[in-house]
N, C-alpha and C. Protein backbone atom coordinates (compact mmCIF):
# COMPACT_ATOMS: atom_id res chain seq x y z
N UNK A 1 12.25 76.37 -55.68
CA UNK A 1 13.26 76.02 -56.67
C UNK A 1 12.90 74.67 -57.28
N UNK A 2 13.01 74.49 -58.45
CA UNK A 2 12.57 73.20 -59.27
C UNK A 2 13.80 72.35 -58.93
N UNK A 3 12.81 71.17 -59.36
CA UNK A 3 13.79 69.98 -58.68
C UNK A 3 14.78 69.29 -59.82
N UNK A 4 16.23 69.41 -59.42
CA UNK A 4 17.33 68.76 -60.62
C UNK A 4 17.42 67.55 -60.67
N UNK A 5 17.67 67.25 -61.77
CA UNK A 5 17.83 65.96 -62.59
C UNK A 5 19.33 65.39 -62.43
N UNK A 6 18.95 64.18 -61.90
CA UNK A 6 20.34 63.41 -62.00
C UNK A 6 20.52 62.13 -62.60
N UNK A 7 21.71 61.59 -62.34
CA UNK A 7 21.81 60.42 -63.38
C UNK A 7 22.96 60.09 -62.09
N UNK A 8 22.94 59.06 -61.81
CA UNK A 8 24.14 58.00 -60.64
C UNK A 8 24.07 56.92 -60.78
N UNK A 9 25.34 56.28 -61.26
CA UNK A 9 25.53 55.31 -61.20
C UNK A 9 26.77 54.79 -60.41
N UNK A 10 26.35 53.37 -59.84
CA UNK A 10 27.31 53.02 -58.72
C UNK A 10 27.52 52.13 -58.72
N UNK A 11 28.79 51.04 -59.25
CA UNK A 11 28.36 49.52 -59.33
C UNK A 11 28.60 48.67 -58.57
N UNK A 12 28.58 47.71 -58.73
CA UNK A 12 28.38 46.18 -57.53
C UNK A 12 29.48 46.72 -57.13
N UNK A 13 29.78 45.84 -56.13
CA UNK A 13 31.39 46.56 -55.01
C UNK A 13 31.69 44.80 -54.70
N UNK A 14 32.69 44.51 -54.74
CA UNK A 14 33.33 43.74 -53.74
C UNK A 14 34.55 44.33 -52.42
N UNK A 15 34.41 43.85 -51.41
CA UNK A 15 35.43 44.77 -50.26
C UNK A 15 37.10 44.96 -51.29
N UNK A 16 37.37 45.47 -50.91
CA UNK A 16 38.25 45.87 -51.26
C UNK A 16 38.71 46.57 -52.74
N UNK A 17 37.59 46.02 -53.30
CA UNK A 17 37.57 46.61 -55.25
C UNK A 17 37.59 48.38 -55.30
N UNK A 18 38.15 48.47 -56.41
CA UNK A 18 38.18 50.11 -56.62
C UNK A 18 37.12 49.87 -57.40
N UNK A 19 35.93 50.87 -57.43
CA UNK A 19 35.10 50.94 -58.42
C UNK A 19 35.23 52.55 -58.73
N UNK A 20 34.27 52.73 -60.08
CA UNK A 20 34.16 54.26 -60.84
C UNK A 20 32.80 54.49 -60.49
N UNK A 21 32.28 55.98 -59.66
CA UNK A 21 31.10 56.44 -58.84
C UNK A 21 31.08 57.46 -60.41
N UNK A 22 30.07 57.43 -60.79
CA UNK A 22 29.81 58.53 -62.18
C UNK A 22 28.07 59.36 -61.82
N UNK A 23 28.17 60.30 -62.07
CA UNK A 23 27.63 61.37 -62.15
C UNK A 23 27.08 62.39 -62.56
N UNK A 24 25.63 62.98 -63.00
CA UNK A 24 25.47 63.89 -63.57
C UNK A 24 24.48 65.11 -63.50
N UNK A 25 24.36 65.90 -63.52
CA UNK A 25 23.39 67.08 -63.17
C UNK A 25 23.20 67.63 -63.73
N UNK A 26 21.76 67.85 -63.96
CA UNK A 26 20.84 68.47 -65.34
C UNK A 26 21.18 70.41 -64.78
N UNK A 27 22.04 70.88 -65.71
CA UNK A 27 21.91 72.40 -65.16
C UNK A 27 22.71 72.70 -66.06
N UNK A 28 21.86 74.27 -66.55
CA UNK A 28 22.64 75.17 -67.96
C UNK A 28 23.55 75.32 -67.77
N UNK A 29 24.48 76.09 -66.38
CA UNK A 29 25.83 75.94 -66.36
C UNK A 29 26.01 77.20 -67.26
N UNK A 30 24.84 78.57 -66.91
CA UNK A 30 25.09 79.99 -67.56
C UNK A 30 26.59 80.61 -66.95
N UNK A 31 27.97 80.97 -67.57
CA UNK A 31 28.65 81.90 -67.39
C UNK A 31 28.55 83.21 -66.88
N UNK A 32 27.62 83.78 -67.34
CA UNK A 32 27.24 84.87 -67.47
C UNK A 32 27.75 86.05 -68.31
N UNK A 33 28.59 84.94 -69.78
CA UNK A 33 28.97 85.87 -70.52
C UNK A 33 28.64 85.93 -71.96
N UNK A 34 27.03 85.54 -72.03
CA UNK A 34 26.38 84.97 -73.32
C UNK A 34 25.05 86.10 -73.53
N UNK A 35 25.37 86.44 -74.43
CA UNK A 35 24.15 88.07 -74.83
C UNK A 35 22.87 86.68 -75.43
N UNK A 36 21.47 87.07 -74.67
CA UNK A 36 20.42 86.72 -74.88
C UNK A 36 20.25 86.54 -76.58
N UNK A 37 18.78 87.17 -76.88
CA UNK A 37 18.60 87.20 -78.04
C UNK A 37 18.06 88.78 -78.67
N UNK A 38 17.90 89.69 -77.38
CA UNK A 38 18.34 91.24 -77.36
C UNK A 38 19.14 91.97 -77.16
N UNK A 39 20.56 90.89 -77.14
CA UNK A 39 21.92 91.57 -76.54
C UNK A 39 22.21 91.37 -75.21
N UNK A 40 21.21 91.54 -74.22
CA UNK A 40 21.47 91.47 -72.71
C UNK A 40 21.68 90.35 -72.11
N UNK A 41 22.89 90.47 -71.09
CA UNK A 41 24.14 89.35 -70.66
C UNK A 41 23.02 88.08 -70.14
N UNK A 42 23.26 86.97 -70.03
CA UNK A 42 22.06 86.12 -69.69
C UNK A 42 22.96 86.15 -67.97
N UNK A 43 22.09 85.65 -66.78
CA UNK A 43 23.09 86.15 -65.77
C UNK A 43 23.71 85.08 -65.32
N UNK A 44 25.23 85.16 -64.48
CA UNK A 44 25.68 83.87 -64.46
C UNK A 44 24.77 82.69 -63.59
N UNK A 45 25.05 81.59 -63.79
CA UNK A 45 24.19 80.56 -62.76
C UNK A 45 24.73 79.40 -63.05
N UNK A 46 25.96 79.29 -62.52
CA UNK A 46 26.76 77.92 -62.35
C UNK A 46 26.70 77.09 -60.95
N UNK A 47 27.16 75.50 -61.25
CA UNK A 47 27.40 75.18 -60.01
C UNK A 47 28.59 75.09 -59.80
N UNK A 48 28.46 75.63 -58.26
CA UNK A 48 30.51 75.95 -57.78
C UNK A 48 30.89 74.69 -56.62
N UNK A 49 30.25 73.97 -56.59
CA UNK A 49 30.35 73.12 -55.37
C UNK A 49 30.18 71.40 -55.75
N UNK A 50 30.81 70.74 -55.96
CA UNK A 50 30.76 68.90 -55.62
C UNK A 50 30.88 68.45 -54.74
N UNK A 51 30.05 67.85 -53.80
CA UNK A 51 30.88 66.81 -52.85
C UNK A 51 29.95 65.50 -52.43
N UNK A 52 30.60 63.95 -52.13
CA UNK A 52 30.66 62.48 -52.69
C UNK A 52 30.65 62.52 -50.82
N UNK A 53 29.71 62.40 -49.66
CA UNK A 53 30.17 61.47 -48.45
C UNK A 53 29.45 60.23 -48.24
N UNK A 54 30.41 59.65 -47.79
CA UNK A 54 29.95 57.91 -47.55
C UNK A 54 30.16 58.05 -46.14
N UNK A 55 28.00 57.79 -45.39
CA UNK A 55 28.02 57.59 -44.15
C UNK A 55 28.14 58.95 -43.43
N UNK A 56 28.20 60.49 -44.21
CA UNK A 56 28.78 61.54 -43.61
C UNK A 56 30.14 61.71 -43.32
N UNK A 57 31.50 60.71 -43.96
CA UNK A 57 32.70 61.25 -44.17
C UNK A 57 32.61 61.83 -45.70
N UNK A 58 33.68 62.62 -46.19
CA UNK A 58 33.70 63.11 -47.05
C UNK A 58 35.15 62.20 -47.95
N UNK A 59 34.10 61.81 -48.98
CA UNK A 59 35.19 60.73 -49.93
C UNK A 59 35.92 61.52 -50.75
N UNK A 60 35.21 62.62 -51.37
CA UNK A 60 35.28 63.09 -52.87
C UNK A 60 35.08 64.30 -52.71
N UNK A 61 35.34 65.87 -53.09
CA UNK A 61 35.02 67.07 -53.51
C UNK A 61 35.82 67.86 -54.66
N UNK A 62 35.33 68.58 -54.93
CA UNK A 62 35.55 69.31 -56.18
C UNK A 62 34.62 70.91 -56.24
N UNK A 63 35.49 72.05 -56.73
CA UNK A 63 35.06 73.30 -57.10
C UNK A 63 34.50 73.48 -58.90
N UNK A 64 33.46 74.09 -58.86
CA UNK A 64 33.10 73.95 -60.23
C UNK A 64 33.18 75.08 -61.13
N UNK A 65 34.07 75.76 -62.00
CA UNK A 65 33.88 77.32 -62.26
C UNK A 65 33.41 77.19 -63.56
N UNK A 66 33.60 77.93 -64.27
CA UNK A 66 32.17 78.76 -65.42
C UNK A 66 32.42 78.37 -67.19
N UNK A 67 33.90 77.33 -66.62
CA UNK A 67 34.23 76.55 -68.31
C UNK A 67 33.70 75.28 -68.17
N UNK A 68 32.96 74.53 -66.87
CA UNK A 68 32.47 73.87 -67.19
C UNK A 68 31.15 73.57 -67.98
N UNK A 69 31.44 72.89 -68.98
CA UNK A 69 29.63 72.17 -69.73
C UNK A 69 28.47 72.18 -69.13
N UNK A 70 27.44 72.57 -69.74
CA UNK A 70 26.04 71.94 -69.29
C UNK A 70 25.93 70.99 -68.70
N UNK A 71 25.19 70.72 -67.38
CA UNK A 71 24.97 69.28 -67.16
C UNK A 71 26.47 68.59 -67.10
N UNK A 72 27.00 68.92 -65.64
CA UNK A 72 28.07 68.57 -65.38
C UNK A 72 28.08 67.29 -65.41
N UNK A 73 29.02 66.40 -65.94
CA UNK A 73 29.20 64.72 -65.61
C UNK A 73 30.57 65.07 -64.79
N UNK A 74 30.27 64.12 -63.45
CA UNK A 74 31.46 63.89 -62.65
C UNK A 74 31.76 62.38 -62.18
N UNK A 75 33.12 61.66 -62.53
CA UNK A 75 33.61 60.63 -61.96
C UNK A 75 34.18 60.59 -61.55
N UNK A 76 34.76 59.50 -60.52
CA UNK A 76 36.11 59.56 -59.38
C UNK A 76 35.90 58.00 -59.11
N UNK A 77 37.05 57.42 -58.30
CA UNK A 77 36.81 56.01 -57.71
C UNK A 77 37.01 56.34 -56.21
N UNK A 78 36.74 55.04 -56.41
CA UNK A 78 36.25 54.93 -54.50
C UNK A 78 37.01 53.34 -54.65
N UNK A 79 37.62 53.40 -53.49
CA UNK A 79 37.64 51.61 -52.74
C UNK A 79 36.87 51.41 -52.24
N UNK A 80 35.99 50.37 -52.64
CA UNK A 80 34.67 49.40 -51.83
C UNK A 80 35.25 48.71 -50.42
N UNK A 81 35.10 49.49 -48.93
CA UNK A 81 35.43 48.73 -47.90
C UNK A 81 34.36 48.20 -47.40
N UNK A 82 33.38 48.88 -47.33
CA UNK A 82 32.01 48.79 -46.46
C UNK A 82 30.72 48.86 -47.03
N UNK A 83 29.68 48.51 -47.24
CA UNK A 83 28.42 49.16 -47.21
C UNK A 83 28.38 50.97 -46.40
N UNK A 84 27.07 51.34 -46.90
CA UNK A 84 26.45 53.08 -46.46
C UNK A 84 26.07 53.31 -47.38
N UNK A 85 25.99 54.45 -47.12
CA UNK A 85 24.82 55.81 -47.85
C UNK A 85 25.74 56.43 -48.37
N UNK A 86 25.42 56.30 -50.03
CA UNK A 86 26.22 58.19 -50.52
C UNK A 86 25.30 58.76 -50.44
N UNK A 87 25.45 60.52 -50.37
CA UNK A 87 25.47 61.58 -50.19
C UNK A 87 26.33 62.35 -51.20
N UNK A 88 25.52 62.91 -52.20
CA UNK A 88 25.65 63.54 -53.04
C UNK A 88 25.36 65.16 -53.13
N UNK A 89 26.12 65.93 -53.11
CA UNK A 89 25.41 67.52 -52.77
C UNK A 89 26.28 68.23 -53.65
N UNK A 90 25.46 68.96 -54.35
CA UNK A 90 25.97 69.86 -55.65
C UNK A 90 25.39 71.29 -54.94
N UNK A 91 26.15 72.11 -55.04
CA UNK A 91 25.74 73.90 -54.64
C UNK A 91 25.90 75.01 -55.90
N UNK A 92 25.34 75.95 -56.03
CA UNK A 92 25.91 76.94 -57.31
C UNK A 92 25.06 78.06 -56.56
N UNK A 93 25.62 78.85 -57.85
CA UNK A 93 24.91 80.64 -57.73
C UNK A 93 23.43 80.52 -57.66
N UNK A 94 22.88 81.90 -56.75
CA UNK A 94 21.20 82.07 -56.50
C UNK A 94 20.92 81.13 -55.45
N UNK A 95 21.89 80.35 -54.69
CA UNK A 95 21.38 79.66 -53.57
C UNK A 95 20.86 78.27 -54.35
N UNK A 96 21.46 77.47 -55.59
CA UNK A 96 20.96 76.53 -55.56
C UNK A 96 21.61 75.10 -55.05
N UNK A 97 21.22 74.52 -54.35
CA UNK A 97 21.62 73.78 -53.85
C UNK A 97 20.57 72.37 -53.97
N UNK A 98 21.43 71.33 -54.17
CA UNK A 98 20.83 69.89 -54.47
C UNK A 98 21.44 68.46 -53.83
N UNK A 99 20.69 67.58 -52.63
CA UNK A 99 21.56 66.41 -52.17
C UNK A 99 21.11 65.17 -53.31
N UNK A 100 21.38 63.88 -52.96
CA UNK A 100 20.75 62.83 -53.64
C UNK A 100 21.13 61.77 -52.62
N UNK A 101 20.78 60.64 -52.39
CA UNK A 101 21.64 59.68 -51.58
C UNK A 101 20.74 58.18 -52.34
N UNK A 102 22.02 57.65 -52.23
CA UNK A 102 22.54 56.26 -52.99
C UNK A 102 22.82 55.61 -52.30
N UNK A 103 22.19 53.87 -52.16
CA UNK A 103 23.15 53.32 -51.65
C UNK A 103 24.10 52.66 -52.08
N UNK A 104 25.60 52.31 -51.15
CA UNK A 104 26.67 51.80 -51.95
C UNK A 104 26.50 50.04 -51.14
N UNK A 105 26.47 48.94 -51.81
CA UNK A 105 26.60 48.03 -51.31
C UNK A 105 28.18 46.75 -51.54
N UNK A 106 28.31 46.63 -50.60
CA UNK A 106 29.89 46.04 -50.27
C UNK A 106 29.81 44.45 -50.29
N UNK A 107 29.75 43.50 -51.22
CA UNK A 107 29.63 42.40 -51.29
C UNK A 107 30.56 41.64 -49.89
């Protein structure tokens, strides 16, 4: 499986600050309800799965269905308590599945 394209951004943190974790993933985001260019259905291939853990807890998740855009952008906030590792993992149809990990640093 070819390797997806992302875009993360995560900014400075002070303890206690809410910051905005933003997000994005290079993927057609096929429905499966779009006739080719011979008529025949193109097949669906969305991603159905978000999820954001810091350290291996789970901060953030989200389900993704078939009105979402190309190249999903996803944001959410987080309270800056600590330093760790995000963990980024996007899943969809055909078994595709993608992690990323970031670090978050906690002034």
């Amino acid at each position: 499986m070819a390797t997806a394209r992302t875009l993360i951004n995560i900014p400075a943190a002070r303890s206690g600050e809410v910051i905005e974790i933003r997000a994005t993933l290079g993927h057609p985001m096929e429905t499966g309800h779009r006739p080719d260019s011979v008529g025949k259905l193109v097949p669906r291939n969305i991603v159905t799965r978000f999820e954001c853990r810091l350290d291996g807890e789970r901060i953030f998740g989200m389900d993704l269905f078939p009105a979402i855009a190309a190249n999903p952008y996803i944001a959410f906030t987080l309270r800056a308590q600590r330093s760790g590792t995000l963990t980024f993992t996007w899943e969809g149809d055909n078994g595709f599945q993608h992690s990323e990990t970031k670090a978050l640093t906690v002034a």
